[in-house]
PDB file of N, CA and C in Angstrom:
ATOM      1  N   UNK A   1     107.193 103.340  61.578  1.00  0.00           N
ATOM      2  CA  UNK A   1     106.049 102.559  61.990  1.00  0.00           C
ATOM      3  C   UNK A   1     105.505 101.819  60.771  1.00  0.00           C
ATOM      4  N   UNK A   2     104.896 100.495  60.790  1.00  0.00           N
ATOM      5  CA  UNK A   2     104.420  99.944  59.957  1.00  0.00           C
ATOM      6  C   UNK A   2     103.082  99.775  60.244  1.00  0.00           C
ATOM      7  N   UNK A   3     101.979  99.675  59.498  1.00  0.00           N
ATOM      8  CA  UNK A   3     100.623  99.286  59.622  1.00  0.00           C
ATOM      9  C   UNK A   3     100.339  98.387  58.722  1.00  0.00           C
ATOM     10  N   UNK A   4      99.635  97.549  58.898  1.00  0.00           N
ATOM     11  CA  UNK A   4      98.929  96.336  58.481  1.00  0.00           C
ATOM     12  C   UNK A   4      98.021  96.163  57.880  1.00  0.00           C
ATOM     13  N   UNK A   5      96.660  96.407  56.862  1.00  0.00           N
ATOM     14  CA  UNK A   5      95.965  95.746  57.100  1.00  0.00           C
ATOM     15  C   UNK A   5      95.511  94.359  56.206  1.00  0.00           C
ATOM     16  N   UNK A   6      94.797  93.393  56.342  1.00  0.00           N
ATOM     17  CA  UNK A   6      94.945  92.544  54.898  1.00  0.00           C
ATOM     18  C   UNK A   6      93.154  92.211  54.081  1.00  0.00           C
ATOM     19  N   UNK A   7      93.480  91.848  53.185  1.00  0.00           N
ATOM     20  CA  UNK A   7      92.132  91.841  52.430  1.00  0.00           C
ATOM     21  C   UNK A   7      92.367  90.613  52.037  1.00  0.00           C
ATOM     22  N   UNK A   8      91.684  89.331  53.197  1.00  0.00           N
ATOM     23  CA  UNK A   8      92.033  88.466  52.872  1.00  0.00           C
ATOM     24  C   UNK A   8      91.250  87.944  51.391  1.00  0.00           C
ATOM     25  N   UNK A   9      90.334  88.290  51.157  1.00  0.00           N
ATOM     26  CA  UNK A   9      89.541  87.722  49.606  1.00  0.00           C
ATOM     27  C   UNK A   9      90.465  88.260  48.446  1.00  0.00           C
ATOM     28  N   UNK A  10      91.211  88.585  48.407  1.00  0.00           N
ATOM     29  CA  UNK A  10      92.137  89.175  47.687  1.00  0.00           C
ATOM     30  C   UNK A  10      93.683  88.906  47.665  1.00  0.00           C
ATOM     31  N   UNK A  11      94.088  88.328  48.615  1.00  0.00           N
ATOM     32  CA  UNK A  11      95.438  87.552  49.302  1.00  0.00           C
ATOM     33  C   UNK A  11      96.056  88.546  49.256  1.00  0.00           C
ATOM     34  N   UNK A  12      95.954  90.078  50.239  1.00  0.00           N
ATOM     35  CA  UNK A  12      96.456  90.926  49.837  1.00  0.00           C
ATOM     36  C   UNK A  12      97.172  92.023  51.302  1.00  0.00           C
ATOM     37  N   UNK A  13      98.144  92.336  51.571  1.00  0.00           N
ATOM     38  CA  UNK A  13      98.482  92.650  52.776  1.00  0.00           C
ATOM     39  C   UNK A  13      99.081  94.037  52.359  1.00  0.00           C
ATOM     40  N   UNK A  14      97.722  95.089  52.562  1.00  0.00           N
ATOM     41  CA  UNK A  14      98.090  96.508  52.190  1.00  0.00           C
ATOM     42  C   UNK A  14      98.530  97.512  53.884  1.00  0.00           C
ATOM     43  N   UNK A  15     100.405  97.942  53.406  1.00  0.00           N
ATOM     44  CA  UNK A  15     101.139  98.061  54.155  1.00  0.00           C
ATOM     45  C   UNK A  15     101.442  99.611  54.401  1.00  0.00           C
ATOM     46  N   UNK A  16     101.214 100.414  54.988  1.00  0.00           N
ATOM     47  CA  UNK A  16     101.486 101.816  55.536  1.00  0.00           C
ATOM     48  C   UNK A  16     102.756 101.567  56.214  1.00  0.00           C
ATOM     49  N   UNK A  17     103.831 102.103  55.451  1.00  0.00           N
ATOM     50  CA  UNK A  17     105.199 102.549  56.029  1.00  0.00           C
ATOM     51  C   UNK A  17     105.020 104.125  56.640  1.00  0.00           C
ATOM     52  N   UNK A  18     105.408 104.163  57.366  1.00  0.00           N
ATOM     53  CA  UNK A  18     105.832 106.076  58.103  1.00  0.00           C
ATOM     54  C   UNK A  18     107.006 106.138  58.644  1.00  0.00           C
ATOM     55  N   UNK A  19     108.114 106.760  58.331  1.00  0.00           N
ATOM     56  CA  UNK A  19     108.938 107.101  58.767  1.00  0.00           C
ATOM     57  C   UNK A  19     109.280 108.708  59.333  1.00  0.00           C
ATOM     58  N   UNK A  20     110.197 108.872  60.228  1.00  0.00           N
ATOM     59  CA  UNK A  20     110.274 109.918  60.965  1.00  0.00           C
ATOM     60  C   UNK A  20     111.932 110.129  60.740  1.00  0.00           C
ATOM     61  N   UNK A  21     112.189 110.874  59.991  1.00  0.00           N
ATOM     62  CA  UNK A  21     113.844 111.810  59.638  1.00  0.00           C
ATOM     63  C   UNK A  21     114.117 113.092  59.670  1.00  0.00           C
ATOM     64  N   UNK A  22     114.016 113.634  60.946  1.00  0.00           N
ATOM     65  CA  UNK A  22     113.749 115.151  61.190  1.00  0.00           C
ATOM     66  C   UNK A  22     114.241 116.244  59.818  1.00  0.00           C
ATOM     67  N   UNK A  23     115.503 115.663  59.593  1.00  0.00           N
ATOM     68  CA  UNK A  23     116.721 116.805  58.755  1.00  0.00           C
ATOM     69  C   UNK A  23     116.454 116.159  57.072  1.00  0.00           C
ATOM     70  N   UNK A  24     115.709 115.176  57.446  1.00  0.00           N
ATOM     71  CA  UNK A  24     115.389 114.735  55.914  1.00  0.00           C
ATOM     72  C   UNK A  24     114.875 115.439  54.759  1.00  0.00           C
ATOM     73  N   UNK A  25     115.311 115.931  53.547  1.00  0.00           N
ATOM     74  CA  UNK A  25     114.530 116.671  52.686  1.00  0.00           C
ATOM     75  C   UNK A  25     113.663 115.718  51.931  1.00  0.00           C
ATOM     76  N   UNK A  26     114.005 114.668  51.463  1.00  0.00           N
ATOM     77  CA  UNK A  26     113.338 113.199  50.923  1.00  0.00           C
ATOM     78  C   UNK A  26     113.705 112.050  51.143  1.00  0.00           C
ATOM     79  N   UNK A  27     112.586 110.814  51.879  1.00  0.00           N
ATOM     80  CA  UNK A  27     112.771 109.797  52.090  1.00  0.00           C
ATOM     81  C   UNK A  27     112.210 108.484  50.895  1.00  0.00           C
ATOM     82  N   UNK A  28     112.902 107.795  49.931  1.00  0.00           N
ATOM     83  CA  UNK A  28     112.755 106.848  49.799  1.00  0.00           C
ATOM     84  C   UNK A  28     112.517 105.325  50.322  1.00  0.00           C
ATOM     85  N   UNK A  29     111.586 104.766  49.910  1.00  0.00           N
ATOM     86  CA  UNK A  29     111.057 103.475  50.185  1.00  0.00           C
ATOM     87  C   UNK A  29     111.761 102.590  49.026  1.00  0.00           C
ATOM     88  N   UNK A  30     112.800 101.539  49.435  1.00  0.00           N
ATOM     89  CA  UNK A  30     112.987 100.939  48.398  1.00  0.00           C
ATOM     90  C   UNK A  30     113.045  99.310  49.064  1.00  0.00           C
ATOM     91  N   UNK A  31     112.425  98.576  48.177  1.00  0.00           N
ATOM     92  CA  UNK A  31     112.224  97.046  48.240  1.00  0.00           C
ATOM     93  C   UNK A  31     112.884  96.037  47.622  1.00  0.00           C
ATOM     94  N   UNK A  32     112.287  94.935  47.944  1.00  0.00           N
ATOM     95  CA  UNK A  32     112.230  93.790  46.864  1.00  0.00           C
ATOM     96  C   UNK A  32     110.923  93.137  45.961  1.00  0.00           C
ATOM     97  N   UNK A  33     110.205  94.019  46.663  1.00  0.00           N
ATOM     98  CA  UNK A  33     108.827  93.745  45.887  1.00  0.00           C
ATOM     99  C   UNK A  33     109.063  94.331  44.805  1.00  0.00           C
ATOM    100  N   UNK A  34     109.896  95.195  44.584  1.00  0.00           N
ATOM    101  CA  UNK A  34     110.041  96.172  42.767  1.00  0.00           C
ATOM    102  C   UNK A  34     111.267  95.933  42.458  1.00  0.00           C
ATOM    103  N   UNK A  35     111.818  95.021  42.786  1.00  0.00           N
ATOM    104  CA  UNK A  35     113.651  94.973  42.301  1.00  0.00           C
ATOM    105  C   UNK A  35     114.106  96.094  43.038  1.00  0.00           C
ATOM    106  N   UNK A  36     113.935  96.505  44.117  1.00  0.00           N
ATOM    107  CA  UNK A  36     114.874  97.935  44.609  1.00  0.00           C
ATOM    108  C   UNK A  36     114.823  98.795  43.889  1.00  0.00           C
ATOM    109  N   UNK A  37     113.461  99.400  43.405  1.00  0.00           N
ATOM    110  CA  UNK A  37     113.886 100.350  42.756  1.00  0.00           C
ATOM    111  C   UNK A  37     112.755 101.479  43.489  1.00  0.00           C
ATOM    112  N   UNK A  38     113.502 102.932  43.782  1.00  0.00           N
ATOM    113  CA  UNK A  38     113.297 103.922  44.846  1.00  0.00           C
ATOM    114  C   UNK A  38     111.669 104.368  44.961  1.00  0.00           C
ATOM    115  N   UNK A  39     111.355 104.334  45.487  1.00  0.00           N
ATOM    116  CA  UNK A  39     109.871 105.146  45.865  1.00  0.00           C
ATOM    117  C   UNK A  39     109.627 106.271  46.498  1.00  0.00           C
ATOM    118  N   UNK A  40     109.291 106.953  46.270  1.00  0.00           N
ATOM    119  CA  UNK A  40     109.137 108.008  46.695  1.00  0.00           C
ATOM    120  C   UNK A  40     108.488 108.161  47.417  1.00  0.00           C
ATOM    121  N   UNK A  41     108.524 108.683  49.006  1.00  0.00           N
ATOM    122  CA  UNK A  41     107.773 108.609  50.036  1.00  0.00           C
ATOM    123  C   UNK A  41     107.073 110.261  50.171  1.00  0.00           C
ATOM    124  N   UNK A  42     105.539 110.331  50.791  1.00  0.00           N
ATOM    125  CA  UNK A  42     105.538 111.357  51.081  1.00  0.00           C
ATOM    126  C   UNK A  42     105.800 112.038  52.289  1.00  0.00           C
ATOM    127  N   UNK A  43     105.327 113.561  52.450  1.00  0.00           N
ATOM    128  CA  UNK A  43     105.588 114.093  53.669  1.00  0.00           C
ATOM    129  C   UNK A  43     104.632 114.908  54.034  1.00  0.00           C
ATOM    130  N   UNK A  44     104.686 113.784  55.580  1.00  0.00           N
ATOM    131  CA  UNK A  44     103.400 114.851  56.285  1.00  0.00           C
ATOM    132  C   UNK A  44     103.537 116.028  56.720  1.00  0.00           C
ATOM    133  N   UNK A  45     102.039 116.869  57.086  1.00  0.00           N
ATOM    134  CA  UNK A  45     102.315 117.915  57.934  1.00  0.00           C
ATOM    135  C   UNK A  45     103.694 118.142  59.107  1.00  0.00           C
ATOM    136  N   UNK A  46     103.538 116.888  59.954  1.00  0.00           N
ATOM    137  CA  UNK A  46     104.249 116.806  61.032  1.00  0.00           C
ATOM    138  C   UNK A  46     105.805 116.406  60.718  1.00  0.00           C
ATOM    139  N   UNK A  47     106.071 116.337  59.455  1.00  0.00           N
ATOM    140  CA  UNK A  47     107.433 116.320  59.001  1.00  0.00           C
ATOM    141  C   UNK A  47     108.066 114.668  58.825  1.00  0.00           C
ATOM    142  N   UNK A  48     107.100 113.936  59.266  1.00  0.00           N
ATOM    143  CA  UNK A  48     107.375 112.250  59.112  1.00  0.00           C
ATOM    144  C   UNK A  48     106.716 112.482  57.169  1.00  0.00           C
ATOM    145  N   UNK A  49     107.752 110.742  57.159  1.00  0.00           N
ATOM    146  CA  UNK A  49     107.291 110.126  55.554  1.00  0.00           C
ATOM    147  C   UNK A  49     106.392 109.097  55.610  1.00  0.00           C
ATOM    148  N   UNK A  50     105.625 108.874  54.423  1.00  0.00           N
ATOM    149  CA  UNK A  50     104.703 107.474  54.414  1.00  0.00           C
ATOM    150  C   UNK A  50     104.693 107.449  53.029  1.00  0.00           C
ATOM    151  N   UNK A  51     104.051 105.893  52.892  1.00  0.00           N
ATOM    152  CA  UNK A  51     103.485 105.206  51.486  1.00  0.00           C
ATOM    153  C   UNK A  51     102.990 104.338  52.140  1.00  0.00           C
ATOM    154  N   UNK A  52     102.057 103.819  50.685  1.00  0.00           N
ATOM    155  CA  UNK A  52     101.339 102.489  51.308  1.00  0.00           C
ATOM    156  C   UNK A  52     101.726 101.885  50.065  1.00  0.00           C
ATOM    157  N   UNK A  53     102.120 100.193  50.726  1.00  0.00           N
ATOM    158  CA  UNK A  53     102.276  99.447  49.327  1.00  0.00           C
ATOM    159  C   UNK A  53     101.198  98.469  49.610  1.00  0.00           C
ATOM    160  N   UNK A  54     100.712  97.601  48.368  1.00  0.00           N
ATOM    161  CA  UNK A  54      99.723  96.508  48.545  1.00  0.00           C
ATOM    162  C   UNK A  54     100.888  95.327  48.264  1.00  0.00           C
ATOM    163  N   UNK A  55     101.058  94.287  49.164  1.00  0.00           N
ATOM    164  CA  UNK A  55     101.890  93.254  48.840  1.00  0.00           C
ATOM    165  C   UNK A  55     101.191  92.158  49.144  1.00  0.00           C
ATOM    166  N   UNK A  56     101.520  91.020  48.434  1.00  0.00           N
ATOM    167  CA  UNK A  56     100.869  89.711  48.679  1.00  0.00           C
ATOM    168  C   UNK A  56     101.145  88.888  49.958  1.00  0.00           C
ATOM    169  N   UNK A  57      99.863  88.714  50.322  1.00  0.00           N
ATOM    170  CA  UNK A  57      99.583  88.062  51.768  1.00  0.00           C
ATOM    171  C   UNK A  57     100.534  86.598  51.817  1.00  0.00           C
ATOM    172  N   UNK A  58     101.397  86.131  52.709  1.00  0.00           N
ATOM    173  CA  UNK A  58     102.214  85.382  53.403  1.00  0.00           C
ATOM    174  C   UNK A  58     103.352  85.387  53.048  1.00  0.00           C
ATOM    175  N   UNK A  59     103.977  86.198  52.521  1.00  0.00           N
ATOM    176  CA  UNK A  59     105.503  86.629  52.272  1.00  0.00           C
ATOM    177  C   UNK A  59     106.219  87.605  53.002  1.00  0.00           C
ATOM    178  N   UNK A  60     107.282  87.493  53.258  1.00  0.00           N
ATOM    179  CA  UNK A  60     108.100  88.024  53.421  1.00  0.00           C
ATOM    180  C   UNK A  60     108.916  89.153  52.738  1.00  0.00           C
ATOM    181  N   UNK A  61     108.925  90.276  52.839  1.00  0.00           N
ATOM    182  CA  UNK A  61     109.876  91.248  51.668  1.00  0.00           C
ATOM    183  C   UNK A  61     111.009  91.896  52.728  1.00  0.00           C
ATOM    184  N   UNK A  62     112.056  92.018  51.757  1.00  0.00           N
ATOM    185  CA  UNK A  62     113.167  92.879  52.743  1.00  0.00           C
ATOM    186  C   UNK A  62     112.991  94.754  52.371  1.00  0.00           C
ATOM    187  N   UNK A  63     113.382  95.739  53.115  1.00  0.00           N
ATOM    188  CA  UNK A  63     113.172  96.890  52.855  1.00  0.00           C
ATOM    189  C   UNK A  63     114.147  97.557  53.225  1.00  0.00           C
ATOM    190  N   UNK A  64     114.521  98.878  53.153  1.00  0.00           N
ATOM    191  CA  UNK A  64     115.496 100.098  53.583  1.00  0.00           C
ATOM    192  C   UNK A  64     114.692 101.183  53.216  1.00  0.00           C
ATOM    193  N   UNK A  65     114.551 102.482  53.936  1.00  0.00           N
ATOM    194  CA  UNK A  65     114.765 103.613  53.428  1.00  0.00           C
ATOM    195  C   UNK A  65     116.084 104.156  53.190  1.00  0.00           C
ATOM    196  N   UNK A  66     115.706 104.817  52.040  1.00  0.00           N
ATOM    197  CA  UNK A  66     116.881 105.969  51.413  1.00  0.00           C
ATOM    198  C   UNK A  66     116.646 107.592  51.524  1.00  0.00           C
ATOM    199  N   UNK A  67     118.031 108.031  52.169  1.00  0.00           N
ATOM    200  CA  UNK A  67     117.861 109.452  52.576  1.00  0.00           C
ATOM    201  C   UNK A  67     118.887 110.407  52.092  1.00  0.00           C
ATOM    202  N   UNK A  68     118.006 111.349  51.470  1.00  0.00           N
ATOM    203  CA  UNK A  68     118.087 112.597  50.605  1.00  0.00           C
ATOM    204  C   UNK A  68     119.357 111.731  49.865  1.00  0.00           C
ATOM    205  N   UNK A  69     118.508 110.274  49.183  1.00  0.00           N
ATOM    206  CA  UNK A  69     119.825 110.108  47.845  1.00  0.00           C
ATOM    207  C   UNK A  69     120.544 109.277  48.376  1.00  0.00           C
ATOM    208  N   UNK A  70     121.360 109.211  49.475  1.00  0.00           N
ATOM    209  CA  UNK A  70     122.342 108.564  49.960  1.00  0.00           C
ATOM    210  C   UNK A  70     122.856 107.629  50.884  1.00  0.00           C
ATOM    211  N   UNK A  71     121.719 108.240  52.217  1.00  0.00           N
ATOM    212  CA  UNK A  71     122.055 107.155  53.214  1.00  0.00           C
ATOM    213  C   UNK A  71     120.858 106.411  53.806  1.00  0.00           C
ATOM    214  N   UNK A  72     121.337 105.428  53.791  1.00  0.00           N
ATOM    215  CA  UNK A  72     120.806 104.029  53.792  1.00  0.00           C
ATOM    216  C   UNK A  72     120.053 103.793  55.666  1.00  0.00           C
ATOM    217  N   UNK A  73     118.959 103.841  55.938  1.00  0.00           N
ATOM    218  CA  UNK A  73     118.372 103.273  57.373  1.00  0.00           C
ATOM    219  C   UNK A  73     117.188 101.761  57.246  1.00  0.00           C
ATOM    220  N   UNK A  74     117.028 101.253  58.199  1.00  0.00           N
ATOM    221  CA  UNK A  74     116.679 100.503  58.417  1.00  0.00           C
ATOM    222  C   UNK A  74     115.345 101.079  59.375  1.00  0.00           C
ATOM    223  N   UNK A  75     113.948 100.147  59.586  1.00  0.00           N
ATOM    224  CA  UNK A  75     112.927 101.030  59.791  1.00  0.00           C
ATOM    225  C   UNK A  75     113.116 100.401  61.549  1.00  0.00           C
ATOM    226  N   UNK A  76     113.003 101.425  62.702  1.00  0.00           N
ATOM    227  CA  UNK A  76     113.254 100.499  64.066  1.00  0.00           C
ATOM    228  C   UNK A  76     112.249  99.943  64.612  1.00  0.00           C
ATOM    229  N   UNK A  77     111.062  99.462  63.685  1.00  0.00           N
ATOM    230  CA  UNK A  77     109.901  98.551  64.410  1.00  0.00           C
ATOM    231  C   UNK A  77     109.723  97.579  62.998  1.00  0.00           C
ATOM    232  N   UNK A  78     110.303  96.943  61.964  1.00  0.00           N
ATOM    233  CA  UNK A  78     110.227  96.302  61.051  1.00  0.00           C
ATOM    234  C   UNK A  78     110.063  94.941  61.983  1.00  0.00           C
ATOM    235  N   UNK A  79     109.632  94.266  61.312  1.00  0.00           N
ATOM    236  CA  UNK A  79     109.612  93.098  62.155  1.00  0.00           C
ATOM    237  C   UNK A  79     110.458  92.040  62.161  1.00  0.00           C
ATOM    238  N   UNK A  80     111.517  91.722  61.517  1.00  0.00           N
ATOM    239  CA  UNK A  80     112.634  91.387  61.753  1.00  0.00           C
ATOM    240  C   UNK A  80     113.347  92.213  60.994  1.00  0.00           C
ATOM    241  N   UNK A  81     114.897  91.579  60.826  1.00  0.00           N
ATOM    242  CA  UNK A  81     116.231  92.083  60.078  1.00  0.00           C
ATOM    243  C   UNK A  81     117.091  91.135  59.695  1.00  0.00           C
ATOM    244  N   UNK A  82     117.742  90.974  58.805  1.00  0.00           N
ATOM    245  CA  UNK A  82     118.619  90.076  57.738  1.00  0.00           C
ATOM    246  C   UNK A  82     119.581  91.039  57.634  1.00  0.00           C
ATOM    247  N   UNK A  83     121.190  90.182  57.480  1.00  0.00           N
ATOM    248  CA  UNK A  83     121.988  90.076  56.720  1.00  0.00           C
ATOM    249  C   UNK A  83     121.807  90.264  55.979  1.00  0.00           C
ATOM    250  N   UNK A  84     122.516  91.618  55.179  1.00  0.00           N
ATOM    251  CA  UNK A  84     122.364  91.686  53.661  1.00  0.00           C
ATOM    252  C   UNK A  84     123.652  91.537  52.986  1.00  0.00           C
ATOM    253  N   UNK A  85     124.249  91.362  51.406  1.00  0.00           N
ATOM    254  CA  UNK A  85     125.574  91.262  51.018  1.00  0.00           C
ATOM    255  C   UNK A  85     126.559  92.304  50.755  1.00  0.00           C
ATOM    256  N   UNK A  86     125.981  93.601  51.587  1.00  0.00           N
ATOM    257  CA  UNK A  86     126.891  94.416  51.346  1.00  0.00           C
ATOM    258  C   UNK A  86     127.223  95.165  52.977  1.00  0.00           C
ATOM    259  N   UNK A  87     127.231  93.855  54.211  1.00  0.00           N
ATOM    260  CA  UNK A  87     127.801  94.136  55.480  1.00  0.00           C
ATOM    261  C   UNK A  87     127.375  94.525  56.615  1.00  0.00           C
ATOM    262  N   UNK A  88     125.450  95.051  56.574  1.00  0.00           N
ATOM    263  CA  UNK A  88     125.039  95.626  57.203  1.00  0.00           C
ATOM    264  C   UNK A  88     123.553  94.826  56.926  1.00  0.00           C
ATOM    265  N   UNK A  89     122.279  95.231  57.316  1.00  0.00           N
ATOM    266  CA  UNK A  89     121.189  94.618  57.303  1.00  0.00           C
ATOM    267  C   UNK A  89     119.961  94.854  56.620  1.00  0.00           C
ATOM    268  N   UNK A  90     119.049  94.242  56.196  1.00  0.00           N
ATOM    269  CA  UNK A  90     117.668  95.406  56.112  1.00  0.00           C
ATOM    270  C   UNK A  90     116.573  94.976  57.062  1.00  0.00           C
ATOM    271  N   UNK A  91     115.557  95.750  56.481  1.00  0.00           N
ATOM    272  CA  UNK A  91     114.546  95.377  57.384  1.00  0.00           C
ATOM    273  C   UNK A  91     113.845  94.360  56.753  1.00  0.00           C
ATOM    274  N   UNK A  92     112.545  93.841  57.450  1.00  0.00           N
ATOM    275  CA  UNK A  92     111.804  92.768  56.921  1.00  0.00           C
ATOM    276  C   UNK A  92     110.309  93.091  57.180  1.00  0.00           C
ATOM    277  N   UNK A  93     109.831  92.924  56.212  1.00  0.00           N
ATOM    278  CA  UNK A  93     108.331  93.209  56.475  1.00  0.00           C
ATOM    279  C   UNK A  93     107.483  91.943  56.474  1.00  0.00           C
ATOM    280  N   UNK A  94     106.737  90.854  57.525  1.00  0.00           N
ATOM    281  CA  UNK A  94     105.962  89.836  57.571  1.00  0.00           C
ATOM    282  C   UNK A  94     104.544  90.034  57.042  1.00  0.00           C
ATOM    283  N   UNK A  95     103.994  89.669  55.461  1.00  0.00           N
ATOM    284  CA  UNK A  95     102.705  90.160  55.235  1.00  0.00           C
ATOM    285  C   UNK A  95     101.957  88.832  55.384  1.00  0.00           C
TER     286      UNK A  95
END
């Protein structure tokens, strides 16, 4: 799930990712807002992941989570998806 909200006096579109990976021991958040480099998501009570990132209002960023290290998902309510260059897709986040 993604959440929204924006601060427009600030041009600023602060983003709540949650993901849900039952068998997951750790879920990474990784972007293009940081060069792809891994984030560490937390974990709720109820066994789902989250972070919140602050990203700049009217862009576009591509995303994936990474699981326990290795495998690669896509989030299933991102708001679109791209072609990526290694055969498969990511997600897209509209801020």
């Amino acid at each position: 799930m993604i959440k929204k909200t924006y601060l427009e006096k600030q041009g600023v579109c602060v983003v709540t990712f949650t993901a849900q990976f039952e068998k997951a021991k750790q879920v990474q958040l990784v972007g293009e807002w940081n060069g792809w480099m891994p984030e560490m998501m937390k974990r709720k009570k109820d066994g789902s992941f989250w972070i919140v990132k602050r990203l700049k209002k009217g862009r576009e960023y591509r995303f994936k989570y990474l699981i326990d290290g290795s495998l690669w998902e896509n989030d299933p309510n991102a708001d679109d998806y791209v072609p990526n260059p290694y055969g498969s897709t990511d997600s897209v986040v509209k801020c």
